[in-house]
Protein backbone atom coordinates (compact mmCIF):
# COMPACT_ATOMS: atom_id res chain seq x y z
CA UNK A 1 9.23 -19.28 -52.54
CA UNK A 2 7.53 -19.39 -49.27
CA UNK A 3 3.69 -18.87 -48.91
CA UNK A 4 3.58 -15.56 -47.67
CA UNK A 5 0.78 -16.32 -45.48
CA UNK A 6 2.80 -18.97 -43.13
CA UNK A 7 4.25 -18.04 -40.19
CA UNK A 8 6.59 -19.62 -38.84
CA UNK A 9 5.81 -21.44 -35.43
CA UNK A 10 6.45 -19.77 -32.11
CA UNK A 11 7.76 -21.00 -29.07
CA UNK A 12 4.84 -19.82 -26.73
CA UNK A 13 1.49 -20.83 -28.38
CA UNK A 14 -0.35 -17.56 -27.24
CA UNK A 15 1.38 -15.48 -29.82
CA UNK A 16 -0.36 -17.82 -32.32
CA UNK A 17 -3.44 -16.09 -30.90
CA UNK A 18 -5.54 -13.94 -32.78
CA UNK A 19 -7.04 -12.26 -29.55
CA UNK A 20 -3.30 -11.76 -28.12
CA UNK A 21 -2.67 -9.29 -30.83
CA UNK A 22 -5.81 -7.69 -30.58
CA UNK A 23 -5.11 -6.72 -26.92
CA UNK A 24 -1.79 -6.17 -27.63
CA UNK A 25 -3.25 -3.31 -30.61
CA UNK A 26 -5.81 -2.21 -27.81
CA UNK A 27 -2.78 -1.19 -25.85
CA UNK A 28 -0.85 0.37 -28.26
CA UNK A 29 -4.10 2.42 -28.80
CA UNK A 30 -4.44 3.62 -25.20
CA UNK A 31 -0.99 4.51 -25.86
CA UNK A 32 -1.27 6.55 -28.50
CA UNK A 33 -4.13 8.52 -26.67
CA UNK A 34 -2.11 9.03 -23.38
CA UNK A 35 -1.00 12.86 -23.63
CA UNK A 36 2.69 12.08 -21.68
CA UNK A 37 3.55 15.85 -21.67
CA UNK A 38 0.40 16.34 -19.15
CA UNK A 39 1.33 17.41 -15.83
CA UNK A 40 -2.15 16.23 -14.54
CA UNK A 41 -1.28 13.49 -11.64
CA UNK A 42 -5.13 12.43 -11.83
CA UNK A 43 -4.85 11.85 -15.87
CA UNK A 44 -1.38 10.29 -15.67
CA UNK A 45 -2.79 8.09 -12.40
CA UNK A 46 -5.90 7.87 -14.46
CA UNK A 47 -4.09 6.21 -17.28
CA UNK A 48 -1.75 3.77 -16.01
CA UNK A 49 -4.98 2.31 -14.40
CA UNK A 50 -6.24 2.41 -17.56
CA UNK A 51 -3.14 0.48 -19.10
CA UNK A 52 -3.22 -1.73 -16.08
CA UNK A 53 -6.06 -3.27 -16.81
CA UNK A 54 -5.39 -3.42 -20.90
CA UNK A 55 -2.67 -5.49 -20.32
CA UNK A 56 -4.43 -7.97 -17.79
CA UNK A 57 -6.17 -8.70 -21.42
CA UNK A 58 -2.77 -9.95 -22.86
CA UNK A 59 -1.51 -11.12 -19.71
CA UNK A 60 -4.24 -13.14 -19.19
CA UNK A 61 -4.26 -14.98 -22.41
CA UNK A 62 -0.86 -15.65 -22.40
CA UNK A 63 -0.58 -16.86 -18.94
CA UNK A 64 -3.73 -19.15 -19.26
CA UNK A 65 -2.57 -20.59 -22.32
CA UNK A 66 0.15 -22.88 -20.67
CA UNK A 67 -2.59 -24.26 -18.71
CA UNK A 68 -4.62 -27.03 -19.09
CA UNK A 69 -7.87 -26.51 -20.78
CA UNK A 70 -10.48 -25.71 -17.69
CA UNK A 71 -8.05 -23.76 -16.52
CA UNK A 72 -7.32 -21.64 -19.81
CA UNK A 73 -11.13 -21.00 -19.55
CA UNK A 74 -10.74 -19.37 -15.98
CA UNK A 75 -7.80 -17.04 -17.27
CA UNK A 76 -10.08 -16.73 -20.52
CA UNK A 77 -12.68 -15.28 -17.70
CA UNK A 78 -10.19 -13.22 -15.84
CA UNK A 79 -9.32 -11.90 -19.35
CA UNK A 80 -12.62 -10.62 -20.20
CA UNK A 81 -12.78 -8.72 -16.61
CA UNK A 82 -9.89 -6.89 -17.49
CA UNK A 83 -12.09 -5.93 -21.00
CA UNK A 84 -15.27 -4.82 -18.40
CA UNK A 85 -12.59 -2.44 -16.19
CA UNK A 86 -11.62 -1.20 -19.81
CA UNK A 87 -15.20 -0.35 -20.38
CA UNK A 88 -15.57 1.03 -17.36
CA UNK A 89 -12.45 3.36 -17.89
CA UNK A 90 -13.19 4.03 -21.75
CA UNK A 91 -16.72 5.77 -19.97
CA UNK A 92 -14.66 7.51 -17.54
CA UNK A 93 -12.16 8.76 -19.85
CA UNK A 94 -14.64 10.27 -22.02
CA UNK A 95 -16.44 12.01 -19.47
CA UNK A 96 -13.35 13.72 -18.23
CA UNK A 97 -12.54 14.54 -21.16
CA UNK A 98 -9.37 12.50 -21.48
CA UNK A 99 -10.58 10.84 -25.40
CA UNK A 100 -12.88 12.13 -28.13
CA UNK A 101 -16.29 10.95 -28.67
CA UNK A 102 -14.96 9.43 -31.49
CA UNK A 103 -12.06 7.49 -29.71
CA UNK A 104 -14.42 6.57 -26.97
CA UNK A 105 -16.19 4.68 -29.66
CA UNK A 106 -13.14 3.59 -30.96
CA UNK A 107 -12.69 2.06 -27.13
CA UNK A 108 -15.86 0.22 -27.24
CA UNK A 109 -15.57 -1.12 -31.07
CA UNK A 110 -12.11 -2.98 -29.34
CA UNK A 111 -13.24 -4.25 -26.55
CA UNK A 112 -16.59 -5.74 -28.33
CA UNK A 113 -14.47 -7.42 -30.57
CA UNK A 114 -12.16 -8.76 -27.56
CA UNK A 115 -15.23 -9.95 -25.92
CA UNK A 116 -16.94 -11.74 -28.63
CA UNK A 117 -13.21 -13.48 -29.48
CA UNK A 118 -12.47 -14.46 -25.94
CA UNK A 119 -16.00 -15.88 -25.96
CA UNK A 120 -15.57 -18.04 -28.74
CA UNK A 121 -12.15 -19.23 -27.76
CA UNK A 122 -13.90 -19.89 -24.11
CA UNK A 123 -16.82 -21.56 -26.44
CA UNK A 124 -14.40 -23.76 -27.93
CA UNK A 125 -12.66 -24.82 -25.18
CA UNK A 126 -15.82 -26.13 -23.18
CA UNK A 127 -16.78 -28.16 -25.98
CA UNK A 128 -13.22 -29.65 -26.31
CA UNK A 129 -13.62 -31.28 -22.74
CA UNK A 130 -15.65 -33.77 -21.72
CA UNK A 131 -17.24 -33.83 -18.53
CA UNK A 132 -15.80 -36.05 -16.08
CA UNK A 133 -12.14 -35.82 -18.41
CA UNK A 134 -9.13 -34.83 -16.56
CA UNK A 135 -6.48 -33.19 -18.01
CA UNK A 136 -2.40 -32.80 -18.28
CA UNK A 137 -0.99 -29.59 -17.88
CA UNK A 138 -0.17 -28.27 -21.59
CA UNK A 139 3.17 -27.33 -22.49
CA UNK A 140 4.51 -24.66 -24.79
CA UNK A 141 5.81 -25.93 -28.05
């Protein structure tokens, strides 16, 4: 019987990533709070911003992640700038209005946890390189 806690090994190593499914919940959640039946250009305008810069979380990761190692830190980088725009947008939509109190908390709760995980990742990958070291580009599995 197979250990129900092995998965089976993808092709592109960023779905291995914890943080890649986080931001890929985070934008399911902005989905779930977009109100598509809302004739409001500014809210609709308002959200695909919003979802813009979500997935620059995800796109981020996975695009960096091919890289070498210094370079997976800049993506890693770019990645948590897309989670500060998100902050900046969770504030915005909760002064308009747009989400709760409670799901503007919700927001923040995410993107902490984003940030601390891309900072450990970025953390890890420092120490993993010597000064002075040059490095291959990686390769997907």
């Amino acid at each position: 019987m197979e250990n129900e806690h092995e998965r089976p090994t993808t092709f592109f190593r960023f779905e291995d990533l914890r943080i890649y499914h986080k931001a890929l919940d985070y934008i399911d959640w902005i989905y779930a709070k977009t109100n598509n039946n809302s004739d409001d250009y500014y809210r609709k305008s308002f959200f695909e911003r919003f979802l813009s810069s979500a997935n620059g979380i995800a796109l981020n990761i996975a695009e960096g992640s091919s890289r070498n190692k210094s370079q997976f830190v800049y993506y890693l980088k770019m990645a948590k700038s897309s989670v500060r725009e998100c902050v900046v947008l969770s504030t915005i939509a909760s002064s308009n209005s747009f989400i709760s109190s409670t799901d503007f908390d919700d927001s923040k709760n995410h993107l902490m946890e984003m940030t601390k995980m891309i900072g450990a990742l970025i953390g890890s990958l420092q120490r993993s390189v010597k000064p002075g070291e040059h490095e291959e580009e990686e390769e997907d599995i």
